[in-house]
Protein backbone atom coordinates (compact mmCIF):
# COMPACT_ATOMS: atom_id res chain seq x y z
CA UNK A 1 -33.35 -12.82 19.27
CA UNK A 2 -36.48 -10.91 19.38
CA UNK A 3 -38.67 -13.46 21.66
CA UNK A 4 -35.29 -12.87 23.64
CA UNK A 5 -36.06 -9.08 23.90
CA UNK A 6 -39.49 -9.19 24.31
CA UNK A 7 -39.29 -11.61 27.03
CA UNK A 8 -36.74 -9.08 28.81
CA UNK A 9 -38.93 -6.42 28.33
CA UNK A 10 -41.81 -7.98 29.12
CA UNK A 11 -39.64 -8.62 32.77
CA UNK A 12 -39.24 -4.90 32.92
CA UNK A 13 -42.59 -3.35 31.60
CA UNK A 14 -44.71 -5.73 34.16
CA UNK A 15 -43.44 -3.14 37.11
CA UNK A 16 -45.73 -0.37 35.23
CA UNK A 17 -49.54 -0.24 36.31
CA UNK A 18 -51.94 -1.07 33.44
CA UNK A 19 -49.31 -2.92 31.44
CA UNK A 20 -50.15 -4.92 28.39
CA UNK A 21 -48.80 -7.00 25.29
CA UNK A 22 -49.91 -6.58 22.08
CA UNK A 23 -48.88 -7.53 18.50
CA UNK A 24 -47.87 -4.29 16.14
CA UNK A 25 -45.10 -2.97 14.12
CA UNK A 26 -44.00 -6.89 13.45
CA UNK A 27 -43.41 -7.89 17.11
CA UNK A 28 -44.21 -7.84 20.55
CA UNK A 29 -45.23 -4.42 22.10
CA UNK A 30 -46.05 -3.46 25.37
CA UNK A 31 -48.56 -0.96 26.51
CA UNK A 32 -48.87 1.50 29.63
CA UNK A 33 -52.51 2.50 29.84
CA UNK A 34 -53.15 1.30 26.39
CA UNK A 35 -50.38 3.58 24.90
CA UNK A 36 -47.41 1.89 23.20
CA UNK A 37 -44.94 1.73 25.16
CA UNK A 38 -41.65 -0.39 23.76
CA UNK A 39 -41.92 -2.97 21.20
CA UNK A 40 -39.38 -6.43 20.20
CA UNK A 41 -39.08 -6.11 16.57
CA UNK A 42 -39.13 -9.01 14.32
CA UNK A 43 -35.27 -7.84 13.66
CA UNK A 44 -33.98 -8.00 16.99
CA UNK A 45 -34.04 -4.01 17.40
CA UNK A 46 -36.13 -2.45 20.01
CA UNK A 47 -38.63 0.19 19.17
CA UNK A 48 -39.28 3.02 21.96
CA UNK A 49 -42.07 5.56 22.64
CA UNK A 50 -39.93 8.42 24.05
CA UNK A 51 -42.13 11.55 22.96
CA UNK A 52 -41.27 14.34 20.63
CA UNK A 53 -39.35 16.54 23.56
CA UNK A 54 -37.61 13.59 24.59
CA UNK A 55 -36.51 12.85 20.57
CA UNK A 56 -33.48 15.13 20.38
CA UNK A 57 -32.37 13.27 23.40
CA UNK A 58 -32.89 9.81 22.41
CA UNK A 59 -31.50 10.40 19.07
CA UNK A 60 -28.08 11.30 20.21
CA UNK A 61 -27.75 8.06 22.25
CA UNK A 62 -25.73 5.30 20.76
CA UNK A 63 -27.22 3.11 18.24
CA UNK A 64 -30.70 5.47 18.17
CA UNK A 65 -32.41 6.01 14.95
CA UNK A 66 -35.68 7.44 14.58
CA UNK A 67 -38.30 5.46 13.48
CA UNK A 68 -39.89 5.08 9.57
CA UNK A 69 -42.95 3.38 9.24
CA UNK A 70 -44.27 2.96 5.48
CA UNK A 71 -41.92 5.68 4.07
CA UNK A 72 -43.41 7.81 6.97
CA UNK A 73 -41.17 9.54 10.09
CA UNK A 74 -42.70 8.71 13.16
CA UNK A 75 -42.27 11.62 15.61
CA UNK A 76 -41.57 10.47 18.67
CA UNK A 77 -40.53 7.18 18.13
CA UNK A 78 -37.06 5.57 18.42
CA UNK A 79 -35.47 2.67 17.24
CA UNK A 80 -32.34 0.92 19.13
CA UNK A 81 -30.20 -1.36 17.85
CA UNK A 82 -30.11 -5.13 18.95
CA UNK A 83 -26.49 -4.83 20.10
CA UNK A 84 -27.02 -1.81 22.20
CA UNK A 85 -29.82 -3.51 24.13
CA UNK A 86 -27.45 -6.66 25.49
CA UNK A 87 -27.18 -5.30 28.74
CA UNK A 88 -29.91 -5.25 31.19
CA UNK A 89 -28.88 -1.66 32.55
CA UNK A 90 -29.36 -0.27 28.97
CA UNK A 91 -32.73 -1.79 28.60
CA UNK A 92 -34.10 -0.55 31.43
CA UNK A 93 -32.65 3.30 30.70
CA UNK A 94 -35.00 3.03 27.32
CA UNK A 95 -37.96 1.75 29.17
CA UNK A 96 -38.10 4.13 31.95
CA UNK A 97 -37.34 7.22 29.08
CA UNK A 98 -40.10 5.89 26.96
CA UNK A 99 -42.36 5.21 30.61
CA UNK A 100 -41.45 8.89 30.93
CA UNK A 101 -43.42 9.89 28.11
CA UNK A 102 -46.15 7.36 27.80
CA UNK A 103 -47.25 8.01 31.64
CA UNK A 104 -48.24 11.49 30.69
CA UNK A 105 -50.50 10.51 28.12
CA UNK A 106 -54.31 9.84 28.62
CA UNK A 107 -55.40 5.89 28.89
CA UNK A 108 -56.89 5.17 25.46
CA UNK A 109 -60.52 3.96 25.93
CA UNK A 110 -60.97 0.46 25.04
């Protein structure tokens, strides 16, 4: 299920300039400008950079959680249910909010 994802996002993030795949957070993640972008979890779910102004937002969408990384919050980031990424059109709304944020930030040297 999550090669699934990460192959469909990998489809989707490839339109962004400067677009890369990494391994972090237990899956496949995807990088604008060297910024993490959207990540395939090991799970299934789909993990999304959407900024902390864009948080509220995200939150209140359907199967949105935020994101807890060893018994930490993580501002900014969202996690999406498997089951509310199935179709294509909902993918792509979470990549282009999270390619919202990410685009603003500064490419990370390498």
């Amino acid at each position: 299920m999550a090669t699934q994802l990460a192959d469909r996002m990998r489809s989707q993030t490839n339109n962004y300039a400067n677009s890369e795949e990494i391994r972090m957070f237990g899956g496949v993640c995807f990088t604008i400008n060297g910024n993490m972008h959207c990540c395939a979890m090991r799970d299934g779910n789909g993990l999304f950079r959407v900024g902390p102004h864009q948080e509220v937002q995200a939150l209140a969408l359907p199967g949105a959680s935020g994101m807890v990384h060893g018994g930490r919050a993580m501002k900014g980031f969202v996690v999406v249910s498997a089951d509310r990424l199935g179709e294509e059109q909902a993918l792509n709304d979470w990549v282009a909010l999270a390619a919202n944020f990410v685009e603003t930030l500064p490419p990370k040297k390498k």
